[in-house]
PDB file of N, CA and C in Angstrom:
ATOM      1  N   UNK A   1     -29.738  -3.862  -6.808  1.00  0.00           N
ATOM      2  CA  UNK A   1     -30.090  -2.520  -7.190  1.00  0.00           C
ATOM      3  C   UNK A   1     -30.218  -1.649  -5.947  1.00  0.00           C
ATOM      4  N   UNK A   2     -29.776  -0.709  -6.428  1.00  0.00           N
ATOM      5  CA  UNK A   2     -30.030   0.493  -5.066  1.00  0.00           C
ATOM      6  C   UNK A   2     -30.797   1.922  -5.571  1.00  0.00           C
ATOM      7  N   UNK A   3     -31.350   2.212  -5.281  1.00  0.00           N
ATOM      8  CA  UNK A   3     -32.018   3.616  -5.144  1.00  0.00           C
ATOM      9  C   UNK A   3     -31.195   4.876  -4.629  1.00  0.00           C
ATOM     10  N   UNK A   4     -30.910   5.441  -5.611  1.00  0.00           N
ATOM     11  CA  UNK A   4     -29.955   6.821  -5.279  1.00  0.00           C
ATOM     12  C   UNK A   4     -30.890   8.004  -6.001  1.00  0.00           C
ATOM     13  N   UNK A   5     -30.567   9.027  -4.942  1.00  0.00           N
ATOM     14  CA  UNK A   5     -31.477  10.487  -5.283  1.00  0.00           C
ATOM     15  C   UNK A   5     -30.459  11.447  -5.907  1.00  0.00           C
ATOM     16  N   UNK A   6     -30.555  11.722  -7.073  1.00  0.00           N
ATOM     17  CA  UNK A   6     -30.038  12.302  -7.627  1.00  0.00           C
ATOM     18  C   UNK A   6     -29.975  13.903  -7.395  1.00  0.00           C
ATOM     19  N   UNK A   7     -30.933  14.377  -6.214  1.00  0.00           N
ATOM     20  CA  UNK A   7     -30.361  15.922  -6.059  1.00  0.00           C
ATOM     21  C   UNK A   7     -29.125  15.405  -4.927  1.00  0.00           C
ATOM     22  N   UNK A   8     -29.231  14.315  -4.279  1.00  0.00           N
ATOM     23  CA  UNK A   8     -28.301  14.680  -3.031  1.00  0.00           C
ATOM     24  C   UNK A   8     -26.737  13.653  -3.687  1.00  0.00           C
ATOM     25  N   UNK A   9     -27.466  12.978  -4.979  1.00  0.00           N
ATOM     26  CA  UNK A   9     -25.942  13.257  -5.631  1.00  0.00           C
ATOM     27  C   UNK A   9     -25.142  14.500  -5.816  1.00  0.00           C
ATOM     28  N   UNK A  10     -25.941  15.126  -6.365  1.00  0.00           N
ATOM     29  CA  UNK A  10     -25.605  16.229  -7.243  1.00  0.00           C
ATOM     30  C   UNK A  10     -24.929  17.605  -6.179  1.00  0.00           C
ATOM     31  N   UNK A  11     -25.788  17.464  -4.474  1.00  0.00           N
ATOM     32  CA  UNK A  11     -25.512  18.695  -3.804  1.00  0.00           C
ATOM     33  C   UNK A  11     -24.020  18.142  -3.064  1.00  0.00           C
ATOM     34  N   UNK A  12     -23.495  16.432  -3.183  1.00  0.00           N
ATOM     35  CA  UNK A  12     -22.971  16.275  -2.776  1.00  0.00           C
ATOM     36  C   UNK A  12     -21.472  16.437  -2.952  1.00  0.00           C
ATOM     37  N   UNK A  13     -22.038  16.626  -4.754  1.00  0.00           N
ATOM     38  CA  UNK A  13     -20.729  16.383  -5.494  1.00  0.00           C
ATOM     39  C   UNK A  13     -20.085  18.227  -5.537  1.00  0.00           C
ATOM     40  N   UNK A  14     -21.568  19.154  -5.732  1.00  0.00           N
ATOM     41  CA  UNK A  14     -20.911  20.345  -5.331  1.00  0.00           C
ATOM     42  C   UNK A  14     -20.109  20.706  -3.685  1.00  0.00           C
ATOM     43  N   UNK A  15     -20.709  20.084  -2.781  1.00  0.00           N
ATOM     44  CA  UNK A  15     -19.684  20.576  -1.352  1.00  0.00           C
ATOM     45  C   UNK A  15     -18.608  19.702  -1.511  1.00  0.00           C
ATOM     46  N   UNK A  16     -18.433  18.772  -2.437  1.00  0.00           N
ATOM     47  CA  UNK A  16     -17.013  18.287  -2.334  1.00  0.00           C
ATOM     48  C   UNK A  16     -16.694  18.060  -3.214  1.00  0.00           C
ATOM     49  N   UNK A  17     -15.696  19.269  -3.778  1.00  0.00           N
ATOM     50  CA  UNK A  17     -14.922  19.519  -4.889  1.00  0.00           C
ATOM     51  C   UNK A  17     -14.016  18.363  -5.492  1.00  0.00           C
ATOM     52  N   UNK A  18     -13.188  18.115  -3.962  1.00  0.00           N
ATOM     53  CA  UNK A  18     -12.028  17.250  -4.204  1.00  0.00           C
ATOM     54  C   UNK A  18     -12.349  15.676  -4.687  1.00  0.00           C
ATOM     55  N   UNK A  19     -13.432  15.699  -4.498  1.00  0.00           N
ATOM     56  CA  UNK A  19     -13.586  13.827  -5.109  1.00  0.00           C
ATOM     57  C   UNK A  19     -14.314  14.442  -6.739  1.00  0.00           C
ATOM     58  N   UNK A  20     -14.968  15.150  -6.982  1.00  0.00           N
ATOM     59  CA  UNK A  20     -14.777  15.688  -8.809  1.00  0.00           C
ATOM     60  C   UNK A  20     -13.570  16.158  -9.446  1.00  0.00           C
ATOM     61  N   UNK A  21     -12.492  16.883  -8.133  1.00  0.00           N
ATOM     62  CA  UNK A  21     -11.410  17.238  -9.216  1.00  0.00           C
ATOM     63  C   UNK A  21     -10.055  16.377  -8.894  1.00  0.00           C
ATOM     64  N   UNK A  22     -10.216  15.369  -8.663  1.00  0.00           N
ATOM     65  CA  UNK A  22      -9.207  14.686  -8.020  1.00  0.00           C
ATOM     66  C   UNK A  22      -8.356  13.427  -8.899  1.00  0.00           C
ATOM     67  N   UNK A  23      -7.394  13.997  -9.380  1.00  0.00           N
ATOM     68  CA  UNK A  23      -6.334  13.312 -10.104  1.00  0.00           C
ATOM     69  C   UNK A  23      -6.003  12.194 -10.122  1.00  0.00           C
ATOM     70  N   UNK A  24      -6.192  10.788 -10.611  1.00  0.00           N
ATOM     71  CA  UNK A  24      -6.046   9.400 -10.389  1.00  0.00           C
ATOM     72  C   UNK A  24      -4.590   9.248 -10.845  1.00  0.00           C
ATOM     73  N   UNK A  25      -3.791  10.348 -11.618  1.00  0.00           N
ATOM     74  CA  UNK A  25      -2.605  10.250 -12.133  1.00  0.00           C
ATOM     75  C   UNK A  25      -1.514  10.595 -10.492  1.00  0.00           C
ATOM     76  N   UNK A  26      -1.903  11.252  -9.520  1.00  0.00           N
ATOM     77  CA  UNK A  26      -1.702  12.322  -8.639  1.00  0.00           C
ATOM     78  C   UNK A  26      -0.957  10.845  -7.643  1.00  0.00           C
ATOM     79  N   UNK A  27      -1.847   9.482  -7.708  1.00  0.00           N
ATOM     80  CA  UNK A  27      -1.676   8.844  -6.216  1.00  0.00           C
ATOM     81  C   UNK A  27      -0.902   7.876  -6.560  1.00  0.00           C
ATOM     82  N   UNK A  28       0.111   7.706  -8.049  1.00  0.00           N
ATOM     83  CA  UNK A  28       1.319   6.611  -7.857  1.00  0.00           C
ATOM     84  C   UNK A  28       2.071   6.562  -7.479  1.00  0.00           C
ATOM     85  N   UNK A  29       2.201   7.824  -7.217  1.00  0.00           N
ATOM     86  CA  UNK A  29       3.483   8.409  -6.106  1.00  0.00           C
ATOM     87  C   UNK A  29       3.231   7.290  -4.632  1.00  0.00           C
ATOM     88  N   UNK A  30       2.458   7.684  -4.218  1.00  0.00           N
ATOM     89  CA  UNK A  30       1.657   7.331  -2.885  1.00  0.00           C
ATOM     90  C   UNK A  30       1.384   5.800  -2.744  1.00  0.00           C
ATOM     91  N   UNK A  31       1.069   4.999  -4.297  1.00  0.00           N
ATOM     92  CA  UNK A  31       1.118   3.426  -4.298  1.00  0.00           C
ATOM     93  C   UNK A  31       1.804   3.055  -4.124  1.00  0.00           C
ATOM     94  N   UNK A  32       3.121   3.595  -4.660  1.00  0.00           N
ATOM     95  CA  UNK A  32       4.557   3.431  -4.792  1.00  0.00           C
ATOM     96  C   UNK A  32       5.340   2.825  -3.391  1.00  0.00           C
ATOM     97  N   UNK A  33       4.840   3.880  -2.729  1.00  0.00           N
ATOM     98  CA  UNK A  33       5.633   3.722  -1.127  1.00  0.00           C
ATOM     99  C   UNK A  33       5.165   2.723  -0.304  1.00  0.00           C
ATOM    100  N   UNK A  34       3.816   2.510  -0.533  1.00  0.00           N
ATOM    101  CA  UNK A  34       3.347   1.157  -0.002  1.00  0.00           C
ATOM    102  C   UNK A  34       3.188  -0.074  -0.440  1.00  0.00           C
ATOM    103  N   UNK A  35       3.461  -0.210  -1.775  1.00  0.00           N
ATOM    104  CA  UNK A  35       3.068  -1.127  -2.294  1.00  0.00           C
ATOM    105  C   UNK A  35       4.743  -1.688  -2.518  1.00  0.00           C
ATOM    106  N   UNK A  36       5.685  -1.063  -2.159  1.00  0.00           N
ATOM    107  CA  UNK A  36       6.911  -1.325  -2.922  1.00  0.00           C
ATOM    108  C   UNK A  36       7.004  -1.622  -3.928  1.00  0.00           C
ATOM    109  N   UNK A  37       6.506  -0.833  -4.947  1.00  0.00           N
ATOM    110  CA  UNK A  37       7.233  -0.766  -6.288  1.00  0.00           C
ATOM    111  C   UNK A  37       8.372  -0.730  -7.440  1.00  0.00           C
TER     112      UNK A  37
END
């Protein structure tokens, strides 16, 4: 178990947009090339 503070979740998730709006559809492109697909 870990102890997490939920305002400095919360202020963290507002200064960083890109890990809330960030597309999991966006990076197969990107698996692709390394993973040789």
């Amino acid at each position: 178990m870990a102890e997490c503070d939920p305002a400095l979740i919360e202020e963290t998730r507002r200064n960083w947009p890109f890990l809330r709006d960030r597309r999991i559809d966006a990076y197969e492109p990107i698996l692709k090339r390394y993973l040789g697909k």
